[in-house]
C-alpha atoms as a PDB file:
ATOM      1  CA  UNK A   1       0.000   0.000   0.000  1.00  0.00           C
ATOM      2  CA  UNK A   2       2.160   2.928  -1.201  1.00  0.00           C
ATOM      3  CA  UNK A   3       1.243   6.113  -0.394  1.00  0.00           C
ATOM      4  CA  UNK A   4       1.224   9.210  -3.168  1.00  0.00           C
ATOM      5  CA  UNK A   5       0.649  12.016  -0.906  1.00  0.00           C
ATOM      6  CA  UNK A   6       3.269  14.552  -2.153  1.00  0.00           C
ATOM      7  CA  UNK A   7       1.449  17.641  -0.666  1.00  0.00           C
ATOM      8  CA  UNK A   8      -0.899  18.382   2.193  1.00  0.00           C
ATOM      9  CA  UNK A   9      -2.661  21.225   3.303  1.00  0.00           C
ATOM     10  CA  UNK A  10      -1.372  23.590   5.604  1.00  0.00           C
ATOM     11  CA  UNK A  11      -3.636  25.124   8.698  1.00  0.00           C
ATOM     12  CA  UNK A  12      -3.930  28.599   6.556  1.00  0.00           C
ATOM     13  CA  UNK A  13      -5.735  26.359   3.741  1.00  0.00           C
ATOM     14  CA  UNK A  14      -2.578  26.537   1.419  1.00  0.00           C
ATOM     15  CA  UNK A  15      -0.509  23.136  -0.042  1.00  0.00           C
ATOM     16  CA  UNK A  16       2.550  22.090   1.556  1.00  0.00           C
ATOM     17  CA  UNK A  17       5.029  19.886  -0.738  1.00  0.00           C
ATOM     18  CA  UNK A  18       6.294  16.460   1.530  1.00  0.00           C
ATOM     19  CA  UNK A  19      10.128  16.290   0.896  1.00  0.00           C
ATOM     20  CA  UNK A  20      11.664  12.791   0.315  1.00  0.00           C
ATOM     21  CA  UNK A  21      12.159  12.194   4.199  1.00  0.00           C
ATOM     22  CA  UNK A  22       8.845  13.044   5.119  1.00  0.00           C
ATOM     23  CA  UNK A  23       7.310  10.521   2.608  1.00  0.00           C
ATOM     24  CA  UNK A  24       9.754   8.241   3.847  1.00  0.00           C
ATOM     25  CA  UNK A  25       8.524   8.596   7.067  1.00  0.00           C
ATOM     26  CA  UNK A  26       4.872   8.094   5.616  1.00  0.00           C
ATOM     27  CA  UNK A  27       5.898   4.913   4.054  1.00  0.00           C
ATOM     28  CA  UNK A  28       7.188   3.505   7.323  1.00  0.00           C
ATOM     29  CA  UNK A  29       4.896   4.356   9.191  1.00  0.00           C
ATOM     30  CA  UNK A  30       2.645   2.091   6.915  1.00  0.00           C
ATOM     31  CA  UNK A  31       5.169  -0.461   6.972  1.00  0.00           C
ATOM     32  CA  UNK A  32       4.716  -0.877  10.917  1.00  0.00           C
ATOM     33  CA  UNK A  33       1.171  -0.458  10.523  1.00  0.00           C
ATOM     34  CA  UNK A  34       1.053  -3.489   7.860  1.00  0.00           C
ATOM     35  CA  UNK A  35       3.518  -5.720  10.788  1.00  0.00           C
ATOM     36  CA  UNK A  36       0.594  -5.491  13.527  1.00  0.00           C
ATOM     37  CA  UNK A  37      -1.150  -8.372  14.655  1.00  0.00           C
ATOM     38  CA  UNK A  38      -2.848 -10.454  17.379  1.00  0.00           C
ATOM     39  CA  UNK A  39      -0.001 -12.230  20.128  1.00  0.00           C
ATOM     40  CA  UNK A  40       0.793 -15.934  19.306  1.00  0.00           C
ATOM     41  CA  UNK A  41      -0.935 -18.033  21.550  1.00  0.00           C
ATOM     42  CA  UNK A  42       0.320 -21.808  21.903  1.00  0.00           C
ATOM     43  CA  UNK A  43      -1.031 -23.797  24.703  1.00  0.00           C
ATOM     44  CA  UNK A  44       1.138 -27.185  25.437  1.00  0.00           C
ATOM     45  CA  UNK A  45      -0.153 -30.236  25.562  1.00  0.00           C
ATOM     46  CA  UNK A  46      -0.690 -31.751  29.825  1.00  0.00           C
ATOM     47  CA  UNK A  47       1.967 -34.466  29.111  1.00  0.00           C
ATOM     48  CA  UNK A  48       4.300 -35.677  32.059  1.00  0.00           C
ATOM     49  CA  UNK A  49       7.593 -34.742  29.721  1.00  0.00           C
ATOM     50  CA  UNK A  50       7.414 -32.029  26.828  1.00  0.00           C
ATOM     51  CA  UNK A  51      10.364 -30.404  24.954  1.00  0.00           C
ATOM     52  CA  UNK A  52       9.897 -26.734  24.128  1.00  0.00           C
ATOM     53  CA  UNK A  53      10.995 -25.675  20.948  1.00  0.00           C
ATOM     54  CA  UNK A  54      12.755 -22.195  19.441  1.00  0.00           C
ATOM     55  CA  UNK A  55       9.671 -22.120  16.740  1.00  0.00           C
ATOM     56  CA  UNK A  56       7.821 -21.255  20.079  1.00  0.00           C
ATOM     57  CA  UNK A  57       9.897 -18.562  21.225  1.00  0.00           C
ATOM     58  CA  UNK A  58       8.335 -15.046  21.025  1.00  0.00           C
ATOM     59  CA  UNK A  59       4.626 -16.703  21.678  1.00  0.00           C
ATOM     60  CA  UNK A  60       2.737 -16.697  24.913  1.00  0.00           C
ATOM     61  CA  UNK A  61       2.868 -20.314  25.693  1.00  0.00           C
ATOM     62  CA  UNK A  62       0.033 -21.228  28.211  1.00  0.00           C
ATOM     63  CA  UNK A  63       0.269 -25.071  30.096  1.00  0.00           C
ATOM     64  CA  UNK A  64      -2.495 -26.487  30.917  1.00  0.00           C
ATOM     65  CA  UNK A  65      -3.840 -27.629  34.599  1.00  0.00           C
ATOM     66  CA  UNK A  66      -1.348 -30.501  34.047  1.00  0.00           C
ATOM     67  CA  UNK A  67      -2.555 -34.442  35.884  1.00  0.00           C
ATOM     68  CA  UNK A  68       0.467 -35.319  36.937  1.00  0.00           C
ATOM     69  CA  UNK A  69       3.530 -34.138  37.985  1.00  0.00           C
ATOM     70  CA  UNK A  70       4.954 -32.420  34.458  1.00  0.00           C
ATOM     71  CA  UNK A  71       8.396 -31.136  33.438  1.00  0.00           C
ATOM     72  CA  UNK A  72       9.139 -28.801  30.597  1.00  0.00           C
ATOM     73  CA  UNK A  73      12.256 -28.576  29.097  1.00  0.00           C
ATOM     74  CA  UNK A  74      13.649 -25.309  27.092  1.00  0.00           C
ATOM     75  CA  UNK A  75      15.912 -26.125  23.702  1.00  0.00           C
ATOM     76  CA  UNK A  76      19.579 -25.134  24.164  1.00  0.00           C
ATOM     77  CA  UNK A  77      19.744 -21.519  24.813  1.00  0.00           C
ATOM     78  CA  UNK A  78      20.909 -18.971  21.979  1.00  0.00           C
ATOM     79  CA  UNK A  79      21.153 -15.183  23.063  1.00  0.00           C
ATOM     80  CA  UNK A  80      17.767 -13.255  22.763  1.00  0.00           C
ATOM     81  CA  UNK A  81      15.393 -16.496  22.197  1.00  0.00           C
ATOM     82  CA  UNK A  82      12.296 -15.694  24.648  1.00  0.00           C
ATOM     83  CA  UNK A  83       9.786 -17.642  26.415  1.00  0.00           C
ATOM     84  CA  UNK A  84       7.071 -16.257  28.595  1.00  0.00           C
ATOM     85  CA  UNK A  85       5.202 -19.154  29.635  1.00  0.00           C
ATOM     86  CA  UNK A  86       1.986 -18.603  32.016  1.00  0.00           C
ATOM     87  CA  UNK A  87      -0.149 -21.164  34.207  1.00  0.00           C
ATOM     88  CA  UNK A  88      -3.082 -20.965  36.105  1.00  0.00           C
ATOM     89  CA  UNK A  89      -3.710 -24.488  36.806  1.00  0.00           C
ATOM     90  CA  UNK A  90      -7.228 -25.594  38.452  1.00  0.00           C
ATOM     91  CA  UNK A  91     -10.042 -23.619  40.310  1.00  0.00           C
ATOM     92  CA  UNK A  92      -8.320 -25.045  43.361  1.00  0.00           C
ATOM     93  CA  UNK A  93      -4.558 -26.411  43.805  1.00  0.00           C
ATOM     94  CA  UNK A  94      -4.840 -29.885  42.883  1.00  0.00           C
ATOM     95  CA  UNK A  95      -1.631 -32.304  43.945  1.00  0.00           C
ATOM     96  CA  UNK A  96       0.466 -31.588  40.797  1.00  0.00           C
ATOM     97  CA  UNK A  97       3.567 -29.923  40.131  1.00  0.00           C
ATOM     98  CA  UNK A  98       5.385 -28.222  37.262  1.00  0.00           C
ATOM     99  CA  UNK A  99       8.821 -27.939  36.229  1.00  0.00           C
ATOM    100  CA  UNK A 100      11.155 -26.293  33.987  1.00  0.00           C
ATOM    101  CA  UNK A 101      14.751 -27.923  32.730  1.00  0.00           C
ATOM    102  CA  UNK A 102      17.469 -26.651  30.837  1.00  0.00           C
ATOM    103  CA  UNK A 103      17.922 -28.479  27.569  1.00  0.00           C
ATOM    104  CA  UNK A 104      21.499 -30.101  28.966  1.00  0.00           C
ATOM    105  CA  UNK A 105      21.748 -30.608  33.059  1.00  0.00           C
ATOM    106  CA  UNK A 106      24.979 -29.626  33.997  1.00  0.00           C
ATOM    107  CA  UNK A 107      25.714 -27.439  31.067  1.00  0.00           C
ATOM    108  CA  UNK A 108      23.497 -25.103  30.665  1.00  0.00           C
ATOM    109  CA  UNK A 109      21.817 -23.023  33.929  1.00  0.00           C
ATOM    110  CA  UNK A 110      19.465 -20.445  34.575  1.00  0.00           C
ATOM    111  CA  UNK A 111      20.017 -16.627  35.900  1.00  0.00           C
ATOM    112  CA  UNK A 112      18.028 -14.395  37.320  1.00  0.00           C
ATOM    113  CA  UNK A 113      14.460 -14.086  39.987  1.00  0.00           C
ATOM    114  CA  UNK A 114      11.184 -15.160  40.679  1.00  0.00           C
ATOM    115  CA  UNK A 115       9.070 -13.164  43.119  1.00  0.00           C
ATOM    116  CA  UNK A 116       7.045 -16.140  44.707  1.00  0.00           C
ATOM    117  CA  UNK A 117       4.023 -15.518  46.548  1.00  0.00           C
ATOM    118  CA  UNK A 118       3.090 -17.901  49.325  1.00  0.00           C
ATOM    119  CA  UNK A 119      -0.590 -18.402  49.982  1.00  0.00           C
ATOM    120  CA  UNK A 120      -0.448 -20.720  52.928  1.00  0.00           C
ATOM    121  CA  UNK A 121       1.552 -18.280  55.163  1.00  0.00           C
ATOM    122  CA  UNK A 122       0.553 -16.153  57.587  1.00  0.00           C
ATOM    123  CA  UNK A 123       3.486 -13.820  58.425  1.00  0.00           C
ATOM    124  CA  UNK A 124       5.671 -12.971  55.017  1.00  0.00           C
ATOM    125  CA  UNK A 125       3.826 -13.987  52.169  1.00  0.00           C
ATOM    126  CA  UNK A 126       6.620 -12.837  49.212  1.00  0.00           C
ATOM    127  CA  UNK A 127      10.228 -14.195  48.995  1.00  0.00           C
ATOM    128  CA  UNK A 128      12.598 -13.996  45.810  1.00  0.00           C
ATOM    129  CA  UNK A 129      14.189 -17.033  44.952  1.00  0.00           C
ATOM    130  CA  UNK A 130      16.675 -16.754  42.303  1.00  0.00           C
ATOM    131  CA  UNK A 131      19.315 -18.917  39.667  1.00  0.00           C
ATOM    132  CA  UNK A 132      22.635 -18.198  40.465  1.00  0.00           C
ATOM    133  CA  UNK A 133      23.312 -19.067  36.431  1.00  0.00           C
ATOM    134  CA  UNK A 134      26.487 -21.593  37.175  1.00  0.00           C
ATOM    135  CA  UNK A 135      25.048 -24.293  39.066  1.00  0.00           C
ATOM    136  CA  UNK A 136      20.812 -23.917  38.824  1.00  0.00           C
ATOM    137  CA  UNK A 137      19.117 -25.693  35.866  1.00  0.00           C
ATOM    138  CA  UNK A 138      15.919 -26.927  37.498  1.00  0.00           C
ATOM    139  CA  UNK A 139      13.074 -24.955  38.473  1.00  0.00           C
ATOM    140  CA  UNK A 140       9.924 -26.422  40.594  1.00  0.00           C
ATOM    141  CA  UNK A 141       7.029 -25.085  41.582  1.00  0.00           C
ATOM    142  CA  UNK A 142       4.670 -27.205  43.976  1.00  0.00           C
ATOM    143  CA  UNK A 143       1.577 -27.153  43.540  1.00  0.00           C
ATOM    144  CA  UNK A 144       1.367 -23.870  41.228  1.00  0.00           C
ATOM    145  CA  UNK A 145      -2.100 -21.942  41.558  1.00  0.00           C
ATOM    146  CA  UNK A 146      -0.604 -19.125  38.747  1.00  0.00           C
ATOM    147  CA  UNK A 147       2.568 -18.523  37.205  1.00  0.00           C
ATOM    148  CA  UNK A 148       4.294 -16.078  34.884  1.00  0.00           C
ATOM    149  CA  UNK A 149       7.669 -16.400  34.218  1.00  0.00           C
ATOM    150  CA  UNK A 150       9.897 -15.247  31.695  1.00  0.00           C
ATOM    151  CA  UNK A 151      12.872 -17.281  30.065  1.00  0.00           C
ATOM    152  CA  UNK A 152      15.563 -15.329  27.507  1.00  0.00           C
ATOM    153  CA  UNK A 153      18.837 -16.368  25.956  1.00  0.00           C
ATOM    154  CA  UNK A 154      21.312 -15.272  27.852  1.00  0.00           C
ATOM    155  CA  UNK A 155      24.479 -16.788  25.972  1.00  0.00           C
ATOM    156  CA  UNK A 156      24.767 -20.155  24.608  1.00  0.00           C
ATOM    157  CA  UNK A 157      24.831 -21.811  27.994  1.00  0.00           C
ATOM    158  CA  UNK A 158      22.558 -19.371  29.781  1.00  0.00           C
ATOM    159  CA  UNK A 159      19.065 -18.323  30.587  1.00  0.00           C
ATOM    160  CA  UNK A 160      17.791 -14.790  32.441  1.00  0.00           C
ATOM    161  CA  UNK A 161      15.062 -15.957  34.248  1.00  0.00           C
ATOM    162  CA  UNK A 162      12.152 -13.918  35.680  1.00  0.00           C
ATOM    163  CA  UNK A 163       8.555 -14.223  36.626  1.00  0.00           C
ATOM    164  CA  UNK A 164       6.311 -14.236  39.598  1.00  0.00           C
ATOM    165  CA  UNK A 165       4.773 -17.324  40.988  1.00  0.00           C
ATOM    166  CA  UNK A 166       1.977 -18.459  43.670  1.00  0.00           C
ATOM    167  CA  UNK A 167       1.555 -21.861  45.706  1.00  0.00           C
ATOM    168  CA  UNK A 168       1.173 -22.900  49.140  1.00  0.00           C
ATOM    169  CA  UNK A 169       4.951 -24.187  48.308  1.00  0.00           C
ATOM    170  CA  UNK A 170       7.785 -21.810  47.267  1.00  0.00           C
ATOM    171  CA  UNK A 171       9.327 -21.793  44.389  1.00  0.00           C
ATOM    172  CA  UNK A 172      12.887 -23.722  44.084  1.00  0.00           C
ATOM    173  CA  UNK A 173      15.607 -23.185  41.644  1.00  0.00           C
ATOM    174  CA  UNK A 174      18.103 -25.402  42.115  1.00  0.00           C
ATOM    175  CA  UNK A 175      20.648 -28.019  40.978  1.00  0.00           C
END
């Protein structure tokens, strides 16, 4: 859709002749108009083991109120891929757990937070728990009643991790 305008009018009634960078500007301003659309929603599948893939990065990818205890595992990071992932399990906590795995224990590790909200206590309700990004390449959440948590290529060997979380249980990221 290229636009012709070469001339507008000015507030006084008159024409005003668009020079080359202001029809530039025009024509990339309908470029970005023409990129738009709605997010990319994928919803995985309530399996006990699924492999997330890099086609999936840049999506919101939603998992399901999972029956059983379920681990997803991320591809090998690259820098830059992102995964936001979201749950928000069953009306009520139900018994199962989810977890998230780097694509190679012991190689590849996850840096960063999680702000982890704990709705069976009564005294401090929020911690942080957090990937140190040499040693932590499993994350668990017990029982999750919501999640949102954020996963980005860090380097080759190395996800930023961030997100919040809620359960009865907090959060672990560990070894």
């Amino acid at each position: 859709m290229a636009n012709n305008i070469k001339q507008v009018d000015n507030v006084n009634g008159g024409k005003f002749n668009l020079s080359d960078i202001e029809i530039a500007a025009i024509r990339g301003v309908e470029q970005g108009l023409t990129q738009l659309k709605m997010l990319d929603v994928t919803t995985q599948t309530d399996t006990a083991a699924e492999a997330l893939n890099a086609g999936d990065a840049g999506k919101l990818i939603v998992i399901p109120n999972v029956g059983q205890d379920s681990v997803y595992s991320l591809p090998a990071p690259e820098v830059g891929l992102h995964f936001h992932i979201v749950g928000f399990g069953a009306l009520a906590a139900d018994g199962h757990d989810v977890s998230f795995h780097t694509n190679t224990l012991n190689t590849d590790f996850f840096h960063g937070a999680i702000v982890h909200h704990d709705t069976n206590e009564t005294g401090q309700t929020t911690s942080v728990v957090y990937g140190d990004g040499d040693s932590n390449d499993k994350i668990k959440l017990d029982i999750p009643q919501f999640f949102d948590i954020h996963f980005l290529g860090k380097t080759s060997a190395s996800w930023y991790v961030w997100g919040h979380s809620c359960s009865d249980t907090v959060i672990t990221i560990g070894d």
